[in-house]
PDB file of N, CA and C in Angstrom:
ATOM      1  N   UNK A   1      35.500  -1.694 -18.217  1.00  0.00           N
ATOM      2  CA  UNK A   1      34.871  -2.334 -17.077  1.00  0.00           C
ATOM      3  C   UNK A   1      33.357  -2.235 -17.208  1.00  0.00           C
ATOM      4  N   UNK A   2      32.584  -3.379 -16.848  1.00  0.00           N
ATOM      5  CA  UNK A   2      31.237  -3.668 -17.226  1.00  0.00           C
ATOM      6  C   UNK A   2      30.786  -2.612 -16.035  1.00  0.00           C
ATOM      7  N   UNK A   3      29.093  -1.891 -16.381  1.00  0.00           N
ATOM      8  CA  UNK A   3      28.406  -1.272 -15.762  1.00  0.00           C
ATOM      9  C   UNK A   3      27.900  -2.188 -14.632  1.00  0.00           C
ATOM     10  N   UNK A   4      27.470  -1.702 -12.958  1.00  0.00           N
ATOM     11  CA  UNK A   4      27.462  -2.570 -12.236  1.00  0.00           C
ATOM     12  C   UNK A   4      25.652  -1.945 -12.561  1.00  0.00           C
ATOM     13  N   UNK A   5      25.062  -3.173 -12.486  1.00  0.00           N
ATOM     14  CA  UNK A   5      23.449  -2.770 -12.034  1.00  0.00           C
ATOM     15  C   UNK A   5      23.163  -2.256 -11.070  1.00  0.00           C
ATOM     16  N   UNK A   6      21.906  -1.356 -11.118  1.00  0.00           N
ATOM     17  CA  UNK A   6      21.628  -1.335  -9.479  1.00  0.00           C
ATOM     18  C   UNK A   6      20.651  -1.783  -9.158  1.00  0.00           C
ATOM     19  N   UNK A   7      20.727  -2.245  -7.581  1.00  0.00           N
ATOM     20  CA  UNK A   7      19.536  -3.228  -6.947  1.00  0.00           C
ATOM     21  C   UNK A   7      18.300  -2.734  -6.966  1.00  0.00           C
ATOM     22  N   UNK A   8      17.171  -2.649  -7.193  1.00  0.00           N
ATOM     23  CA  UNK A   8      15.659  -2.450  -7.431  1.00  0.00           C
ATOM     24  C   UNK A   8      14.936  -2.897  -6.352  1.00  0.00           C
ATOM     25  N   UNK A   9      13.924  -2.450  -6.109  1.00  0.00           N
ATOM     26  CA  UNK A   9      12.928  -2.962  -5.167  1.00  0.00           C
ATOM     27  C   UNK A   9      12.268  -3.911  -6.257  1.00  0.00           C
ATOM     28  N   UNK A  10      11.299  -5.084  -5.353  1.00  0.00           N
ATOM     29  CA  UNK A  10      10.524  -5.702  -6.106  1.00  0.00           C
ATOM     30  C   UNK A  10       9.410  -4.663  -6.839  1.00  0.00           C
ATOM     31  N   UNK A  11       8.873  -5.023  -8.012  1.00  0.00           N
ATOM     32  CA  UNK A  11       8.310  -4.252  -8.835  1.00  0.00           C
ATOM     33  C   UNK A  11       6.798  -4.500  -8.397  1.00  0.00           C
ATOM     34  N   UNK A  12       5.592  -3.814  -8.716  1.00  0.00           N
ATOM     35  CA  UNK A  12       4.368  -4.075  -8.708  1.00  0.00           C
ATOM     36  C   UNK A  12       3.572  -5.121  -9.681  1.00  0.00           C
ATOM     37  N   UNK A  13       3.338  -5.995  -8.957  1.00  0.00           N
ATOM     38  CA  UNK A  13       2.501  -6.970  -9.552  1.00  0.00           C
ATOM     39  C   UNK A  13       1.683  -6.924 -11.081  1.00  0.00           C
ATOM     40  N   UNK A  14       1.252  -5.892 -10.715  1.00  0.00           N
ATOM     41  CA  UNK A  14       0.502  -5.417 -12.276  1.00  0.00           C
ATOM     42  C   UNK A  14       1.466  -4.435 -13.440  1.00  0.00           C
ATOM     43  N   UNK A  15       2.688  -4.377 -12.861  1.00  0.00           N
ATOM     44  CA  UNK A  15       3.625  -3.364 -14.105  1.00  0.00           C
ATOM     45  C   UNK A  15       3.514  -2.067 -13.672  1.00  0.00           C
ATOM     46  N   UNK A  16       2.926  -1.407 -13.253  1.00  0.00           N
ATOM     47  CA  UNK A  16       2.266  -0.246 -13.867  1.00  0.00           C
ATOM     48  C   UNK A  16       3.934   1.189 -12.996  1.00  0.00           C
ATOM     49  N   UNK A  17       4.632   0.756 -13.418  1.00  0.00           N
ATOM     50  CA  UNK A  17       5.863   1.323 -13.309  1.00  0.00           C
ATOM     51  C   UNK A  17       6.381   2.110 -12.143  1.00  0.00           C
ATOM     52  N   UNK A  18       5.971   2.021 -11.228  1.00  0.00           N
ATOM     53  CA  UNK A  18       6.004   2.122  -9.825  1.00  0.00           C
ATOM     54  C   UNK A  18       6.456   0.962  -9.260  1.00  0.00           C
ATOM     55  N   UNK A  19       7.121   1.233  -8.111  1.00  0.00           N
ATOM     56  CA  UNK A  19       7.835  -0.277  -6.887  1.00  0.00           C
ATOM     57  C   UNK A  19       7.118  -0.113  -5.526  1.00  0.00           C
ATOM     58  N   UNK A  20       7.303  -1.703  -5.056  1.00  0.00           N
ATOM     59  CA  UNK A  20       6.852  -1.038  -3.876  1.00  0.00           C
ATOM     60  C   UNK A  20       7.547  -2.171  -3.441  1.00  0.00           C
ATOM     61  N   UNK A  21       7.170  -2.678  -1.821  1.00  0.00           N
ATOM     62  CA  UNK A  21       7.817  -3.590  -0.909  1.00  0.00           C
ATOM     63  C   UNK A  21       8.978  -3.081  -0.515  1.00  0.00           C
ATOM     64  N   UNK A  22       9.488  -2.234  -0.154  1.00  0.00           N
ATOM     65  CA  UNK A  22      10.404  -1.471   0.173  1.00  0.00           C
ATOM     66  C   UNK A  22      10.371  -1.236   2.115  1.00  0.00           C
ATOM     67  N   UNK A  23      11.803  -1.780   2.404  1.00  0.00           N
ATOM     68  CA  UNK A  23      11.368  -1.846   4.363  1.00  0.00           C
ATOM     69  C   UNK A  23      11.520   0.192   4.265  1.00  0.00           C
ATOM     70  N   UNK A  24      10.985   0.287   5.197  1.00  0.00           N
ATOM     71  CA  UNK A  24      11.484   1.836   5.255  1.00  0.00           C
ATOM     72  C   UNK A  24      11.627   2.288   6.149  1.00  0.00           C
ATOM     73  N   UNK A  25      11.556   1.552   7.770  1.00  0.00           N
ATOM     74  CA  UNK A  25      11.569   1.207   8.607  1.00  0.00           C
ATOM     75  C   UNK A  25      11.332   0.036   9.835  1.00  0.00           C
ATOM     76  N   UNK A  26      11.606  -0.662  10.754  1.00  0.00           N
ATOM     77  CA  UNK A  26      11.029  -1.582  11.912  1.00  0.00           C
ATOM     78  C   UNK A  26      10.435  -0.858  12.644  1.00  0.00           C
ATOM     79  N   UNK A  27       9.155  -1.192  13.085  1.00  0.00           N
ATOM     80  CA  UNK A  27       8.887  -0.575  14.365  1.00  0.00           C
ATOM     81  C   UNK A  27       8.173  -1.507  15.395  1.00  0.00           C
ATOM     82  N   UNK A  28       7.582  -1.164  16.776  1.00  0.00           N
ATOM     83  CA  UNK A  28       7.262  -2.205  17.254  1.00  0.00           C
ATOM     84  C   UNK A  28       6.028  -1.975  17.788  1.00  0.00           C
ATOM     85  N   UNK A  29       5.589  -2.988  18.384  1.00  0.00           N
ATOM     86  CA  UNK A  29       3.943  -2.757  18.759  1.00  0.00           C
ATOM     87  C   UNK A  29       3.858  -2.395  20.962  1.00  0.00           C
ATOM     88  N   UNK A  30       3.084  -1.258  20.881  1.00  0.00           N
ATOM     89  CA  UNK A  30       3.150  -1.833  22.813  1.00  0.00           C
ATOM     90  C   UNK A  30       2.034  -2.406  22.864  1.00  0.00           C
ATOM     91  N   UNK A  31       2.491  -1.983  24.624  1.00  0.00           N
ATOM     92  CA  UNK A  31       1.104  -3.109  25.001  1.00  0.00           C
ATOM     93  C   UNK A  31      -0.191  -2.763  25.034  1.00  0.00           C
ATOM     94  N   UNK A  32      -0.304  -1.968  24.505  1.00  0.00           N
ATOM     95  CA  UNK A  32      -1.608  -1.543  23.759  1.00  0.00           C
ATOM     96  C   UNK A  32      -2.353  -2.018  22.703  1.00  0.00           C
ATOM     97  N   UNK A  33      -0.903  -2.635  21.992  1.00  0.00           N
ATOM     98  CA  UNK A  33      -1.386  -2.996  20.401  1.00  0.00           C
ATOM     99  C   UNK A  33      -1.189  -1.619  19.282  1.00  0.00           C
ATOM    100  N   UNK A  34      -0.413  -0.644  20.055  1.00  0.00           N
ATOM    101  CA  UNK A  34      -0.367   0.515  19.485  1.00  0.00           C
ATOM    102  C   UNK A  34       0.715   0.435  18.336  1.00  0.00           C
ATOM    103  N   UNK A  35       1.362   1.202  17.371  1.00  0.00           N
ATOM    104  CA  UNK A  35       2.391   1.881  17.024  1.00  0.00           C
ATOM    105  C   UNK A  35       2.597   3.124  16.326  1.00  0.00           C
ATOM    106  N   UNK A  36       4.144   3.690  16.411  1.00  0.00           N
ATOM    107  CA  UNK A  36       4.116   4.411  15.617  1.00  0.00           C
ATOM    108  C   UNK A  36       4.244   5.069  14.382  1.00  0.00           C
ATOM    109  N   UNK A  37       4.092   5.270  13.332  1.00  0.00           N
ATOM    110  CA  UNK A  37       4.910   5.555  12.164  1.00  0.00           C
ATOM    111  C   UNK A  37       5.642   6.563  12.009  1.00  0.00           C
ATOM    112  N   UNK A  38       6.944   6.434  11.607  1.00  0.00           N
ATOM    113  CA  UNK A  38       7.964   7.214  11.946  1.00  0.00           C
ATOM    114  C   UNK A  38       7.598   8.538  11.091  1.00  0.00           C
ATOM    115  N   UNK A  39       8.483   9.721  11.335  1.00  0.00           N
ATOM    116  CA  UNK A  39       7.700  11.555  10.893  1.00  0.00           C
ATOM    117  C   UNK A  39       8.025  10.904   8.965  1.00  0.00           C
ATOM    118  N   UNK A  40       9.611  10.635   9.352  1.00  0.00           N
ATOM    119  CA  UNK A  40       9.513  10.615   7.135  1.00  0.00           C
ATOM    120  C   UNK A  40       9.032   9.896   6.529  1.00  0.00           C
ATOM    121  N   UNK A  41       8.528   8.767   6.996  1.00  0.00           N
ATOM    122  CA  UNK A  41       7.146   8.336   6.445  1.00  0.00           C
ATOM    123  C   UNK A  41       5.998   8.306   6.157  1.00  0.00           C
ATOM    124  N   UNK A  42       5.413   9.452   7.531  1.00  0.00           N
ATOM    125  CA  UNK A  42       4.189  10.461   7.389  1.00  0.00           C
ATOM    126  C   UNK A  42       4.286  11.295   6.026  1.00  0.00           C
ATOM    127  N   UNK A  43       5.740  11.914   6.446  1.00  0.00           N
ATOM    128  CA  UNK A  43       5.943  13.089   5.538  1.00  0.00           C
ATOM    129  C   UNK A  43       5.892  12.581   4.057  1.00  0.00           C
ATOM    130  N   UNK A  44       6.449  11.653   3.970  1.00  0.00           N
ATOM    131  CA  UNK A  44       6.661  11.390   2.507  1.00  0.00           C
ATOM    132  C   UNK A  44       5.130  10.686   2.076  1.00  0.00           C
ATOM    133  N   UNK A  45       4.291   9.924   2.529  1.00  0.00           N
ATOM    134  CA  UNK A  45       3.124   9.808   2.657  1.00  0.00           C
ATOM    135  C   UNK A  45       1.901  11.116   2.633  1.00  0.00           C
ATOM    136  N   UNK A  46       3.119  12.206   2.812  1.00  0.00           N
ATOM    137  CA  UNK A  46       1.632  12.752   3.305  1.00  0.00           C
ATOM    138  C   UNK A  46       0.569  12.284   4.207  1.00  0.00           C
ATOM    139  N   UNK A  47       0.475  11.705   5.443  1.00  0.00           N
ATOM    140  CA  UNK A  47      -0.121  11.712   6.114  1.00  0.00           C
ATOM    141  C   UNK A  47      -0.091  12.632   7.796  1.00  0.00           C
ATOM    142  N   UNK A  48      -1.069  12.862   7.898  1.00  0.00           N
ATOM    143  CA  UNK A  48      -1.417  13.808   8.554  1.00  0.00           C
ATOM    144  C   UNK A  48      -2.602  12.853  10.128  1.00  0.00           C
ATOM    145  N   UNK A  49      -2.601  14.355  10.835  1.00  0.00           N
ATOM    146  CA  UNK A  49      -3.262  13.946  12.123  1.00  0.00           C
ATOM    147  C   UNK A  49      -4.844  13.777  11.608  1.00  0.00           C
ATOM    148  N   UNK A  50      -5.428  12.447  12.172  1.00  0.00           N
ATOM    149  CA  UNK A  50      -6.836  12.487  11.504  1.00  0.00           C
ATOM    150  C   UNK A  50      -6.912  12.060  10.521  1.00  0.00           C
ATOM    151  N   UNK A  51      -6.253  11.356   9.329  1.00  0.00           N
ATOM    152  CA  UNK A  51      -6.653  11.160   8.235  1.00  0.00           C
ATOM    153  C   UNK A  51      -6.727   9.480   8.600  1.00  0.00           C
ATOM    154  N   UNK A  52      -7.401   8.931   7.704  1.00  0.00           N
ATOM    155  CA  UNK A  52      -7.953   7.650   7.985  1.00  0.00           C
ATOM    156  C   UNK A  52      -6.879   6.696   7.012  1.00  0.00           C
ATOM    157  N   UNK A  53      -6.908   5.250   7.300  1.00  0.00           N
ATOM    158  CA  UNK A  53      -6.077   4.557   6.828  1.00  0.00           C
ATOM    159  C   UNK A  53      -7.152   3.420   6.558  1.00  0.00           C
ATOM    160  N   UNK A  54      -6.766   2.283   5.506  1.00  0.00           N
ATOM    161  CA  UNK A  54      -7.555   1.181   5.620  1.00  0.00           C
ATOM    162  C   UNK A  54      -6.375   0.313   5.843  1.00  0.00           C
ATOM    163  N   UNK A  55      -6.778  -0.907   6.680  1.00  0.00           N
ATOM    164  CA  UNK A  55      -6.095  -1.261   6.900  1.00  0.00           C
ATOM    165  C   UNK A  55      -6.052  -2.966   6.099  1.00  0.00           C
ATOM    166  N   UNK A  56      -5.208  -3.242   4.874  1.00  0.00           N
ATOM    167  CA  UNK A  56      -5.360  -4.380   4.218  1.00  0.00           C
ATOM    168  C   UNK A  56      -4.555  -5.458   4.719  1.00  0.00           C
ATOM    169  N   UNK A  57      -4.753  -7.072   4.509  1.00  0.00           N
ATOM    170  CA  UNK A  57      -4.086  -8.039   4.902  1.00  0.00           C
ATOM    171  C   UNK A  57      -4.139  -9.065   3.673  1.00  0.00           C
ATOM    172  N   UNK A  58      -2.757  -9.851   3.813  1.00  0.00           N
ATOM    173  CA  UNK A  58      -2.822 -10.620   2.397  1.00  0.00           C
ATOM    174  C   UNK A  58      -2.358 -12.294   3.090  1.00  0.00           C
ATOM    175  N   UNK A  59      -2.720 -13.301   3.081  1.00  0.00           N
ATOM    176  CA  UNK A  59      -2.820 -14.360   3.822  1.00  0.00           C
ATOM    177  C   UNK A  59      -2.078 -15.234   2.707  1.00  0.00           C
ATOM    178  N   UNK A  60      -1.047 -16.342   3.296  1.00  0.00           N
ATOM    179  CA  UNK A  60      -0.950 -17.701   2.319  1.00  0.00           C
ATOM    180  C   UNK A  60      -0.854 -18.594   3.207  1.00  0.00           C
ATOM    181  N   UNK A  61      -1.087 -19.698   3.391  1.00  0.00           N
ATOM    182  CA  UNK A  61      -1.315 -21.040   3.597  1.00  0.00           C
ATOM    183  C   UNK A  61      -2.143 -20.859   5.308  1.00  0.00           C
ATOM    184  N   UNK A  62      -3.221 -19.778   5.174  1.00  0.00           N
ATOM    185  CA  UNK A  62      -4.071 -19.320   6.391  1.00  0.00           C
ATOM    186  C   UNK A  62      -2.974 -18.424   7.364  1.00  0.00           C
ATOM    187  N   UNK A  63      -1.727 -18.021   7.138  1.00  0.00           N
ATOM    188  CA  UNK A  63      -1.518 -16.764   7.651  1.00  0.00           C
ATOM    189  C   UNK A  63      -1.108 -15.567   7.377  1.00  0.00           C
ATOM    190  N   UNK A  64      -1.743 -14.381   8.264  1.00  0.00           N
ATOM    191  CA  UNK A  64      -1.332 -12.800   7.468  1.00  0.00           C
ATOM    192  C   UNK A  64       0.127 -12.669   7.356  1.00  0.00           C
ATOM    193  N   UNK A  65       0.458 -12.932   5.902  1.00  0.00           N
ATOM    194  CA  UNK A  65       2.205 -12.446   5.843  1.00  0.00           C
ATOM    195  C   UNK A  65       2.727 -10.877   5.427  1.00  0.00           C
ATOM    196  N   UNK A  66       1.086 -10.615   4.896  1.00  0.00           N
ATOM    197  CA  UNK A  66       1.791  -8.683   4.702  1.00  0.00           C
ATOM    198  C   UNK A  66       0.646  -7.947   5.193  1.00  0.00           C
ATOM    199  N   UNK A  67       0.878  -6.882   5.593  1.00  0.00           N
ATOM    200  CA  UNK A  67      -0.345  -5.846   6.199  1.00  0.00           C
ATOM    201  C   UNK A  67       0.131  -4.415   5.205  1.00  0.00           C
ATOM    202  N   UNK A  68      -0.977  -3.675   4.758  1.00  0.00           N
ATOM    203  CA  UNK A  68      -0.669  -3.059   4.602  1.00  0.00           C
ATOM    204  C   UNK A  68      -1.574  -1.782   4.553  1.00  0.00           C
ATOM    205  N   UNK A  69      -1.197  -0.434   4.623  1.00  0.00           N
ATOM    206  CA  UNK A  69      -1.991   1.076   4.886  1.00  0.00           C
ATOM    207  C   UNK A  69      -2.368   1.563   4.067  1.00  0.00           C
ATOM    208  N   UNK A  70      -3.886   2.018   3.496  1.00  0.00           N
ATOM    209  CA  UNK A  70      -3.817   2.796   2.239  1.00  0.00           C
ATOM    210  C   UNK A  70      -4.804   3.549   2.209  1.00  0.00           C
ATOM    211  N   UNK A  71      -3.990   5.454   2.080  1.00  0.00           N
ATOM    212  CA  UNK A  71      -4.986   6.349   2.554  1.00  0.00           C
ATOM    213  C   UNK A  71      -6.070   5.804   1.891  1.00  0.00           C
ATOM    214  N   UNK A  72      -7.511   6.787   3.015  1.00  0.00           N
ATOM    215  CA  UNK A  72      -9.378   5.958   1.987  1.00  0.00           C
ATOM    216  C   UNK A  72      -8.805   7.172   0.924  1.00  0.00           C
ATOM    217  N   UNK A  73      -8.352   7.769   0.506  1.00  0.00           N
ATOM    218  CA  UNK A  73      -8.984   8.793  -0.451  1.00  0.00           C
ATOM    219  C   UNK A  73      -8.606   7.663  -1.914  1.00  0.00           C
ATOM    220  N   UNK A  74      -7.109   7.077  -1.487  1.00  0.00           N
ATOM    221  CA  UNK A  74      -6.289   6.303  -2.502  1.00  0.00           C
ATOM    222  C   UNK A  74      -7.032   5.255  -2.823  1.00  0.00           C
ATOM    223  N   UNK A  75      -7.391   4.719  -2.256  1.00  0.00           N
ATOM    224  CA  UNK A  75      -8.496   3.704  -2.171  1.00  0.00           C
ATOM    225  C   UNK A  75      -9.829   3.633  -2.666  1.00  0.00           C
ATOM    226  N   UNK A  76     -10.796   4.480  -2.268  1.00  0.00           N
ATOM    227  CA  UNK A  76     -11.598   5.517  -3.097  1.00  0.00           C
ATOM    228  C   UNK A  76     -11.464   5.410  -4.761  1.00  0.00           C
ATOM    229  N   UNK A  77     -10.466   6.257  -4.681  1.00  0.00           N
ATOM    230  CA  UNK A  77     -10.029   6.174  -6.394  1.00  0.00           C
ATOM    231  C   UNK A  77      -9.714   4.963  -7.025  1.00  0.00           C
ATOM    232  N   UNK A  78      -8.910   4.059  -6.001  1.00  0.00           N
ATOM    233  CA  UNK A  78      -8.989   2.398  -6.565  1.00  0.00           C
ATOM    234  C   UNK A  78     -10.195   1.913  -7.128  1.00  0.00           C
ATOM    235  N   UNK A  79     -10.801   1.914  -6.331  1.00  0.00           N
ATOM    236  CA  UNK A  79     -12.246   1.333  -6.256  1.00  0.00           C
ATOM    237  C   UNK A  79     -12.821   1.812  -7.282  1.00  0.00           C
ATOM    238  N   UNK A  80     -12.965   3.105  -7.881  1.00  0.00           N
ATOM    239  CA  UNK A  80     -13.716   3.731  -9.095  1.00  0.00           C
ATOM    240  C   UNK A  80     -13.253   3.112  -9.816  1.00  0.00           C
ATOM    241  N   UNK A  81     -12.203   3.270 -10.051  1.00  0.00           N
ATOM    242  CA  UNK A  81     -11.402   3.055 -11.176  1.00  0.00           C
ATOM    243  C   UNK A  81     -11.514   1.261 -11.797  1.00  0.00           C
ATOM    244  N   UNK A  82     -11.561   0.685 -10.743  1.00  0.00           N
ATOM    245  CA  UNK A  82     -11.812  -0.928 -11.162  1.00  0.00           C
ATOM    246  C   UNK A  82     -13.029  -1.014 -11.405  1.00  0.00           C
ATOM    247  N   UNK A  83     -14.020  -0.489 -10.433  1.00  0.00           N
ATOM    248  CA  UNK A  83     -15.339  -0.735 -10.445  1.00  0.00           C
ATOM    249  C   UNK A  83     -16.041  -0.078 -11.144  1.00  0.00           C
ATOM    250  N   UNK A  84     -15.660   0.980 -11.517  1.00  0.00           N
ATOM    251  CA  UNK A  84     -17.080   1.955 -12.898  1.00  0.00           C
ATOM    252  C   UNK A  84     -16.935   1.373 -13.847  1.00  0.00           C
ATOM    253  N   UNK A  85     -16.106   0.648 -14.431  1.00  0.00           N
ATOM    254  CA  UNK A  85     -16.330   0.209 -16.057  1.00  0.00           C
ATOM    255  C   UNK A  85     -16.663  -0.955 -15.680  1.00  0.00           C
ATOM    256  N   UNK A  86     -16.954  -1.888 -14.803  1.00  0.00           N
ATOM    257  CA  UNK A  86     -17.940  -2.930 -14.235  1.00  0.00           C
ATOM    258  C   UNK A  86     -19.424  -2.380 -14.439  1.00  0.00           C
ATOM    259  N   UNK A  87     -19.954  -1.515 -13.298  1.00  0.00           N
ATOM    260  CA  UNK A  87     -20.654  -1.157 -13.022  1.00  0.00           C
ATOM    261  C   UNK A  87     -21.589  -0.380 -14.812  1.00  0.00           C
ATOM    262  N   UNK A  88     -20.419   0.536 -15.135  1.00  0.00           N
ATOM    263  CA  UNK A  88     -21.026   1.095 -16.534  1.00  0.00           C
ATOM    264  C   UNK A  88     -21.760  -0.649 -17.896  1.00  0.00           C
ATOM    265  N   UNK A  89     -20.927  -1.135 -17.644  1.00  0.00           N
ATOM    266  CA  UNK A  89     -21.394  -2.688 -18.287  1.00  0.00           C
ATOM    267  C   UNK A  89     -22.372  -2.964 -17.619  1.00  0.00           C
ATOM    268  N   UNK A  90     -22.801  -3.556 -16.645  1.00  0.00           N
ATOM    269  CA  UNK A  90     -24.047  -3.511 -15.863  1.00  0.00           C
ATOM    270  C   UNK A  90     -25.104  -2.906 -16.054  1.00  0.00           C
ATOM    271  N   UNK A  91     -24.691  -1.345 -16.042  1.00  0.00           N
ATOM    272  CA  UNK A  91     -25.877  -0.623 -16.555  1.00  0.00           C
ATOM    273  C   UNK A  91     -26.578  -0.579 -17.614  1.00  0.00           C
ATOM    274  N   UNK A  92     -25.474  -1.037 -18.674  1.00  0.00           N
ATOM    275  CA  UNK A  92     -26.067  -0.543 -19.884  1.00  0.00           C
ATOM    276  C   UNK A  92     -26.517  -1.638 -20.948  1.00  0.00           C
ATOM    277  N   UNK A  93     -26.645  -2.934 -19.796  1.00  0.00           N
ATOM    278  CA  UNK A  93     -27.024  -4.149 -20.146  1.00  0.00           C
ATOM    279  C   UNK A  93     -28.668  -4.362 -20.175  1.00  0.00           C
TER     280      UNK A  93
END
């Protein structure tokens, strides 16, 4: 009997061997505009009281179809990481 596959999350755009797009919960907004994120998503996030989030949006045909959270520290390091070997070319031009 053939091996059954197993289902995958969609993969990351750039390869880099990690998944993401994964629901991991619904939640809802009040009338505040508030919400919450549930504890095992903190937890597994590691996020904590006070820590800052950026908050990204990705638009097609003029509307936001994904939002998404990404600690500044993670972000931070994004940013080096794309931008110093820019920046090092720049300089040393």
């Amino acid at each position: 009997m053939a091996k059954k596959e197993k289902s995958k999350p969609y993969g990351s755009p750039l390869d880099t061997g990690t998944s993401c797009c994964k629901v991991e919960s619904v939640i809802s907004i009040d009338e505040r505009g508030q919400m919450v994120l549930p504890k095992e998503i903190r937890d597994k996030a590691k996020i904590g009281a006070g820590d800052k989030l950026a908050v990204m949006s990705w638009e097609k045909n003029g509307k936001v179809c994904c939002i998404s959270l990404i600690k500044i520290e993670d972000l931070t390091v994004m940013a080096k990481d794309m931008l110093g070997p820019m920046m090092k070319e720049i300089i040393t031009k």
